[in-house]
Protein backbone atom coordinates (compact mmCIF):
# COMPACT_ATOMS: atom_id res chain seq x y z
CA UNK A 1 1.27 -91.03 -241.46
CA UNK A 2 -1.71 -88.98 -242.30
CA UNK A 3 -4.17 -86.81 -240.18
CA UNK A 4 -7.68 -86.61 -242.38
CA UNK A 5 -5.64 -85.28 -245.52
CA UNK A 6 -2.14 -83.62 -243.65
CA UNK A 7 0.71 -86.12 -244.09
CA UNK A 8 2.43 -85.60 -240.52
CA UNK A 9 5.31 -87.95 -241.33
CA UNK A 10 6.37 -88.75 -244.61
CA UNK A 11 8.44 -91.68 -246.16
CA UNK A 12 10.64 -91.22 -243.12
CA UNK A 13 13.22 -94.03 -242.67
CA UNK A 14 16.09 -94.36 -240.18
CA UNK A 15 18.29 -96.70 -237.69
CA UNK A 16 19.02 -96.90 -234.08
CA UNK A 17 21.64 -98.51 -233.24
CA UNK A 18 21.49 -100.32 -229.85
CA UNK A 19 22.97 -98.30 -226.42
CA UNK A 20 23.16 -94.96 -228.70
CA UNK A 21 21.44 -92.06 -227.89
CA UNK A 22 19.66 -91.15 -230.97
CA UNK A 23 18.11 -87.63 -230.93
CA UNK A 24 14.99 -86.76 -233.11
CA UNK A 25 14.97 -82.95 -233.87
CA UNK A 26 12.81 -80.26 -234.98
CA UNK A 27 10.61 -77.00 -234.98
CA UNK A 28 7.14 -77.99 -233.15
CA UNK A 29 4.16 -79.90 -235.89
CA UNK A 30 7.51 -81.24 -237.26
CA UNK A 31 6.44 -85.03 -236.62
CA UNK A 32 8.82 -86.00 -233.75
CA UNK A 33 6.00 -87.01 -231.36
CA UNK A 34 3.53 -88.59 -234.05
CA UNK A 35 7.15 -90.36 -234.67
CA UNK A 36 7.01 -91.60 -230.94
CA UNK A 37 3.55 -92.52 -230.56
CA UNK A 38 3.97 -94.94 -234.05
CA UNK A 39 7.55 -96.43 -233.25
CA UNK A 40 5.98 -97.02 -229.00
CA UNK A 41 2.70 -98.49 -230.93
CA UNK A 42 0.34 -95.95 -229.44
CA UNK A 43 -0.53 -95.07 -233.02
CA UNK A 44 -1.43 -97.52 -235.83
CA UNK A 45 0.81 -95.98 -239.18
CA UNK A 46 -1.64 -95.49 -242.43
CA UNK A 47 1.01 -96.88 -244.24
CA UNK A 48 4.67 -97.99 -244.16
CA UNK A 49 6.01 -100.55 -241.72
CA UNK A 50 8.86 -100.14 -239.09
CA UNK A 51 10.58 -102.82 -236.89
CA UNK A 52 11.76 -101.89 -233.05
CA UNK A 53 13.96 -104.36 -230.71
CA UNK A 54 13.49 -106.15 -233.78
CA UNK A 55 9.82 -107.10 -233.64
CA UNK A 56 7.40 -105.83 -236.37
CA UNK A 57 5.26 -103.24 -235.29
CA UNK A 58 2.26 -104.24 -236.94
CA UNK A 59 2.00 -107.67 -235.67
CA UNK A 60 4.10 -107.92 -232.58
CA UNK A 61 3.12 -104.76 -230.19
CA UNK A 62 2.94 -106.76 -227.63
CA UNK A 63 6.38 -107.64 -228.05
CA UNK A 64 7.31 -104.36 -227.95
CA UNK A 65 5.44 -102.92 -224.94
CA UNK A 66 7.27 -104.61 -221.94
CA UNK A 67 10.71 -103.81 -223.58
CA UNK A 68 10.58 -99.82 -224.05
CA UNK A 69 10.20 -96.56 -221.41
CA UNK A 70 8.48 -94.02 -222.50
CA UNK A 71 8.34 -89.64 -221.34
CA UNK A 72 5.87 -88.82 -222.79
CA UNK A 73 5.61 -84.48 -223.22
CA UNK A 74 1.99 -84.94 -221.52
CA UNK A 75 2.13 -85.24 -217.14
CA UNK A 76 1.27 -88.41 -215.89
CA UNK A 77 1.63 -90.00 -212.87
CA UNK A 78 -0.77 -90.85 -209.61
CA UNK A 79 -2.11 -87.70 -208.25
CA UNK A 80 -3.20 -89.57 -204.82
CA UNK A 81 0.02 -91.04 -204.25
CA UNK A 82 3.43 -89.38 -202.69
CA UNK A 83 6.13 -89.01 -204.96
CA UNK A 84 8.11 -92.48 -203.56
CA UNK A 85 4.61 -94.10 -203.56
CA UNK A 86 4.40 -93.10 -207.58
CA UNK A 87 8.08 -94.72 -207.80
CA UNK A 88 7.28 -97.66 -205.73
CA UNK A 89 3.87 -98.45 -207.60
CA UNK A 90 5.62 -97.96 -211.02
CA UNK A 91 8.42 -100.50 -210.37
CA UNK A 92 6.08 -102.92 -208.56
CA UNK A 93 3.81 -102.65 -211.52
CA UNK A 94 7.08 -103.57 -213.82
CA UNK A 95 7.75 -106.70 -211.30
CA UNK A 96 10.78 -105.04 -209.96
CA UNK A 97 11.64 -106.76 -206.27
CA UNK A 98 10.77 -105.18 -203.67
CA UNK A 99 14.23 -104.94 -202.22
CA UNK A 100 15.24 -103.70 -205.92
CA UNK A 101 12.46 -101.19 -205.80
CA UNK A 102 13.66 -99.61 -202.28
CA UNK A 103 17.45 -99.09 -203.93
CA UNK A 104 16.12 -97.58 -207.27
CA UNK A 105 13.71 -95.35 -205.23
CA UNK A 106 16.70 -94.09 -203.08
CA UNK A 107 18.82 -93.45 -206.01
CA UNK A 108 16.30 -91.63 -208.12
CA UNK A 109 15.18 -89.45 -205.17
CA UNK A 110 18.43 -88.46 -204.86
CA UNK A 111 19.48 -87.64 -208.80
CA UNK A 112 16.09 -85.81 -209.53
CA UNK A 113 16.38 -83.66 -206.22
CA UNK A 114 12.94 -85.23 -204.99
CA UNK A 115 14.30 -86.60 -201.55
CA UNK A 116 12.50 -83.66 -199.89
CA UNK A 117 9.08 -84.13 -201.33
CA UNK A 118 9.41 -87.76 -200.92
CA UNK A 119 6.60 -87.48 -199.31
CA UNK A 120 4.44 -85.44 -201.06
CA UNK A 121 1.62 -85.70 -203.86
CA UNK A 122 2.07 -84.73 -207.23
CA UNK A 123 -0.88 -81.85 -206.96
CA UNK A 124 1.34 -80.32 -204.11
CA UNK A 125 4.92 -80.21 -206.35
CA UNK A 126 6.54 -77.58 -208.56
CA UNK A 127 6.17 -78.04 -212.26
CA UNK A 128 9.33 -78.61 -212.37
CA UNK A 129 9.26 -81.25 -209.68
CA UNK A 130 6.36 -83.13 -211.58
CA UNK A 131 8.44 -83.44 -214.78
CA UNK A 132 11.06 -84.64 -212.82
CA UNK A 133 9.12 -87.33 -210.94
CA UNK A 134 7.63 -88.23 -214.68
CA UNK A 135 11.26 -88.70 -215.79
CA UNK A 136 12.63 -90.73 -212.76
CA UNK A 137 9.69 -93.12 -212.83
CA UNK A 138 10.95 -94.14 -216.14
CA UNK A 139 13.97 -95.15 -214.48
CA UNK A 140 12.46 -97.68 -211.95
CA UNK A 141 12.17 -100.49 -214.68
CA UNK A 142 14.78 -102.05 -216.86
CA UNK A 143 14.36 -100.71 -220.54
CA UNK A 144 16.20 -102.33 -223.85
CA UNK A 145 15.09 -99.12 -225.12
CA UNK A 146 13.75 -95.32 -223.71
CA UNK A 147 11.89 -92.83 -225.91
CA UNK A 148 11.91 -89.56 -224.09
CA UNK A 149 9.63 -87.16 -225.79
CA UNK A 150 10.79 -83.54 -225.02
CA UNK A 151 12.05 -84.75 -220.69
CA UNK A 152 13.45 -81.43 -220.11
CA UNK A 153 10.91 -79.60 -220.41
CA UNK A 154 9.83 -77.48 -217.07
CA UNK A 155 12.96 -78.17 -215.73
CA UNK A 156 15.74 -75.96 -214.33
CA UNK A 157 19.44 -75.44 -215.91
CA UNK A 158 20.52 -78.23 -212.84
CA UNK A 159 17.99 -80.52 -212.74
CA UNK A 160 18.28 -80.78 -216.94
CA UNK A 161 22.02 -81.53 -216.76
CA UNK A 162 20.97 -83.65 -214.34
CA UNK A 163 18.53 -85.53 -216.29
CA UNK A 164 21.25 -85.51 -219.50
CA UNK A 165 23.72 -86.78 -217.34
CA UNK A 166 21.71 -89.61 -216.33
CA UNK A 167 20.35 -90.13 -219.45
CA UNK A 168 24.46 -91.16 -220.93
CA UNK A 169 24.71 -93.11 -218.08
CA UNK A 170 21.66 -95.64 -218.72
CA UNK A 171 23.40 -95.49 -222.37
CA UNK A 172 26.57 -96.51 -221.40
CA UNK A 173 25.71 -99.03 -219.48
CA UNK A 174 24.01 -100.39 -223.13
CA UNK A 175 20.72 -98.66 -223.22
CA UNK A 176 19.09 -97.24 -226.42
CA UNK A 177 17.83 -93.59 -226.03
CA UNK A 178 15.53 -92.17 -228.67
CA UNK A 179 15.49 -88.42 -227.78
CA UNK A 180 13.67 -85.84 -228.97
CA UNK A 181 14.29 -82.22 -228.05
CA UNK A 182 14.33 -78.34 -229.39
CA UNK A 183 16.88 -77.64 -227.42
CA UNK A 184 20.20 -77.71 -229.60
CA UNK A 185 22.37 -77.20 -226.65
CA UNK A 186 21.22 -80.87 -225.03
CA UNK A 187 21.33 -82.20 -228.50
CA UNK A 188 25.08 -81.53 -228.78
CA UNK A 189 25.84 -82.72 -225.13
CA UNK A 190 24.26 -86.04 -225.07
CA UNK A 191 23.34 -87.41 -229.09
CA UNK A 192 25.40 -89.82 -230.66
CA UNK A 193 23.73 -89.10 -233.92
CA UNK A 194 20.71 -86.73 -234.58
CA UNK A 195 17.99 -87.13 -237.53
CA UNK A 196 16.69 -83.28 -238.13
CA UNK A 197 12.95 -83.33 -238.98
CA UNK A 198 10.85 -80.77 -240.91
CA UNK A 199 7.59 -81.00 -242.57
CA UNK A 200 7.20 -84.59 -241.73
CA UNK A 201 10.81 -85.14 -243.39
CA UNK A 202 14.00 -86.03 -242.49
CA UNK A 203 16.54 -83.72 -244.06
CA UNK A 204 19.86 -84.43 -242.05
CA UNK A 205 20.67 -87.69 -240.38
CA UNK A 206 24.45 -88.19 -239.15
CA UNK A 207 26.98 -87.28 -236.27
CA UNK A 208 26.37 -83.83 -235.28
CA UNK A 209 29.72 -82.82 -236.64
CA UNK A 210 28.77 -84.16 -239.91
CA UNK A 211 25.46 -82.30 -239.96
CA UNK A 212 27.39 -79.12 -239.12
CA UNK A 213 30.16 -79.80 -241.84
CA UNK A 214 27.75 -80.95 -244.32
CA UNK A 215 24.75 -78.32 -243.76
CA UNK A 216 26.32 -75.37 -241.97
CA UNK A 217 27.32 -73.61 -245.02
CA UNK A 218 28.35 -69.71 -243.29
CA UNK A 219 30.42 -69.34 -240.76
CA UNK A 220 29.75 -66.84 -237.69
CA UNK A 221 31.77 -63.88 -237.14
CA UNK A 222 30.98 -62.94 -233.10
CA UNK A 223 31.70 -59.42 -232.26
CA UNK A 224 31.16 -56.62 -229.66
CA UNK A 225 30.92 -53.11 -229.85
CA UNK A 226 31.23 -50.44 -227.41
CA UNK A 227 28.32 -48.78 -229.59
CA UNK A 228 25.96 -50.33 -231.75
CA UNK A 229 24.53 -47.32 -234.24
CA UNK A 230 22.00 -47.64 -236.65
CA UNK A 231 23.88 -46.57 -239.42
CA UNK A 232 26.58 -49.16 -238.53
CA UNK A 233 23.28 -51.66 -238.62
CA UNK A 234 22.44 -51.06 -242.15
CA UNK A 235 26.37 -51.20 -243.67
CA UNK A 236 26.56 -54.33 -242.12
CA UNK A 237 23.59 -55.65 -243.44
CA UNK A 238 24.60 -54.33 -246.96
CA UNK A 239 28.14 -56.05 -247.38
CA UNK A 240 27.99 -58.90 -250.09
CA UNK A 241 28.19 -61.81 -248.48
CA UNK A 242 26.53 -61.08 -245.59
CA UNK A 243 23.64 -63.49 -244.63
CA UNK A 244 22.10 -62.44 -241.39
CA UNK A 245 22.73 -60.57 -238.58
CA UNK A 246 21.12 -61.65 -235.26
CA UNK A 247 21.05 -59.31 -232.05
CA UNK A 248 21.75 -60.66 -228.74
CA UNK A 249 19.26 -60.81 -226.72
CA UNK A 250 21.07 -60.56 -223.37
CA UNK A 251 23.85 -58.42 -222.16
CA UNK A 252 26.39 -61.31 -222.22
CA UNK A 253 25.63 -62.16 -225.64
CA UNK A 254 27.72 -60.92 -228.63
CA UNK A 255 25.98 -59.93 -232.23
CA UNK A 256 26.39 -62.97 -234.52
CA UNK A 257 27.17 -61.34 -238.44
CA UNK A 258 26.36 -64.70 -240.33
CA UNK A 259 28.85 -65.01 -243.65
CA UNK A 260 29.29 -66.83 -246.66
CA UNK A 261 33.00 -66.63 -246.58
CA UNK A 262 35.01 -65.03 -242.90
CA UNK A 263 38.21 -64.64 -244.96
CA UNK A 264 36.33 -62.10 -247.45
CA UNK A 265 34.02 -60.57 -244.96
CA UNK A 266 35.95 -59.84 -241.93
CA UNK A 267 38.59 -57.15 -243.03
CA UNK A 268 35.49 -55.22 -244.97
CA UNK A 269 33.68 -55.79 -241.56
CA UNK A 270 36.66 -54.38 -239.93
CA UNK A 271 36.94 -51.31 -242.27
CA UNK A 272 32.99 -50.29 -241.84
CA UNK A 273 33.42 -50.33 -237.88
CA UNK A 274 36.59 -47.93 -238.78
CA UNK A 275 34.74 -45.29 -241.06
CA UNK A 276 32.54 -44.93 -238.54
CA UNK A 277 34.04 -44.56 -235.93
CA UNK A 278 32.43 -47.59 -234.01
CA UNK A 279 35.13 -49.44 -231.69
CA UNK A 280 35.30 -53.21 -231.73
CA UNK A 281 35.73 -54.28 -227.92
CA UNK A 282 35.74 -58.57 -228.80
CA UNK A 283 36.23 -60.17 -232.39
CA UNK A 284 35.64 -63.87 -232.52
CA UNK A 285 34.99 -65.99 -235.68
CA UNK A 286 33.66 -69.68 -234.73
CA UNK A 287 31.65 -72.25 -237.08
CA UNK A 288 28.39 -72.28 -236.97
CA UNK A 289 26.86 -74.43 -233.89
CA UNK A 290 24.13 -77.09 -233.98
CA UNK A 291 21.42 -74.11 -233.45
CA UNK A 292 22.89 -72.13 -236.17
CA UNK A 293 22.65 -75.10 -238.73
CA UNK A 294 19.29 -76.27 -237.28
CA UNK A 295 17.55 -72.51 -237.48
CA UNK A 296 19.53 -72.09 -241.19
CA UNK A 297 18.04 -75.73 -242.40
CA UNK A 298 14.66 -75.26 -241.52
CA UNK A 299 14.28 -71.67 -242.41
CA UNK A 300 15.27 -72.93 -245.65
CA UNK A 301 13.09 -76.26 -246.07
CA UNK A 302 10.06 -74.69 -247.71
CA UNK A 303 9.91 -75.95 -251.39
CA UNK A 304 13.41 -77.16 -250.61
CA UNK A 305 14.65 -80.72 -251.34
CA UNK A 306 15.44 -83.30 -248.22
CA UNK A 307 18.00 -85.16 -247.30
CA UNK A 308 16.86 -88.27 -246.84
């Protein structure tokens, strides 16, 4: 797919299997949404051809249309209307009975936290509460298949794990999600299998275990100290085998030493805390996590070769 002369997605080529969720990852301008508006026929593909629910995109759009949800990452909904009035109109618009409508209505209020501003117009709500009335809407129509572009976005820790909660359910009961995200942590809770997109290229696609066996490549030593010197900085940075070191940024968060090999690298990280005199208070060494392999694989993607 091509923008004037920037290719946005290129030779990209992939599988969903049905009532998986499939998650679509990667850095913002990566392609995930140009992705989305091709495969939910919103945008006509300069070249290639893809088939969803089976029916060719090209020629059978129409097809496709009354089949699929989509969350969009843009707000929409009906500014005049309450929030169960934007429910009810959605599902009557998708010929859902009216008695069907009135169940699905109390239901959603009640997972999305909306019950309270049942009432009340979009204009009037949170951010947060419009995303999550843009979300639920989704939820008043029977899909064969949801594409939820970014849904988290604006919400709160509870109301996400909400949302990803719901979103297994609908999967379970045979649903197919196509999710896209930059969140790594969701990723891991709710993807069956992830496709990692850079650069308008797909460079990983397999179980998220795979992807971190496959790509992770270091492993993360996790340690505290009681004090962090600058001189204690720079001889960790200069051991062989060290790749990276990242700070925490909170309090609660250890500093992550990233290494080619732990066996090696630990006891000489051991014996540099030790000459100077810099106490270890926590030790841990863990693999590398979905965020770790995602930041590693697209920091190194320039002039790189893909994984198709």
């Amino acid at each position: 797919m091509k923008y004037d002369k920037v290719v946005a997605v290129n030779n990209v080529s992939f599988k969903v299997m049905k009532g998986e969720v499939f998650g679509f990852l990667g850095p913002n301008g990566a392609g995930k949404t140009t992705t989305i508006r091709i495969l939910t026929t919103l945008l006509r593909p300069t070249s290639g051809n893809a088939k969803v629910l089976g029916f060719d995109l090209l020629s059978e759009g129409g097809k496709i249309r009354p089949r699929i949800g989509v969350v969009q990452q843009e707000l929409s909904y009906e500014h005049a209307l309450s929030v169960q009035a934007n429910l009810d109109i959605y599902g009557f618009l998708w010929n859902v009975s009216k008695a069907e409508r009135r169940k699905r209505i109390e239901l959603l209020l009640g997972k999305f936290g909306l019950r309270e501003v049942r009432k009340t117009a979009p204009p009037e709500l949170s951010m947060g509460q419009r995303r999550r009335l843009q979300v639920a809407r989704e939820f008043m129509h029977d899909s064969e298949l949801m594409f939820l572009d970014e849904p988290t976005t604006g919400l709160d820790p509870q109301a996400r794990r909400v949302t990803l909660d719901f979103v297994r359910e609908k999967a379970k009961d045979g649903v197919t999600v196509f999710f896209t995200t930059h969140i790594m942590e969701e990723a891991e809770y709710v993807c069956d299998r992830i496709a990692i997109i850079d650069h308008g290229r797909i460079m990983a696609l397999d179980t998220i275990d795979n992807v971190k066996r496959r790509f992770g490549g270091v492993s993360v030593i996790q340690l505290r100290f009681a004090e962090y010197s600058s001189d204690l900085d720079n001889s960790l940075h200069s051991l062989p085998g060290v790749q990276k070191i990242v700070q925490p940024t909170r309090v609660d968060e250890p500093l992550k030493i990233f290494v080619e090999n732990a066996n090696t690298a630990l006891p000489k990280i051991v014996e540099v805390a030790a000459s100077l005199n810099a106490r270890i208070t926590e030790l841990r060494l863990e693999e590398p996590s979905l965020d770790d392999v995602f930041v590693q694989m697209v920091n190194n993607s320039k002039g790189g070769k893909h994984d198709e």
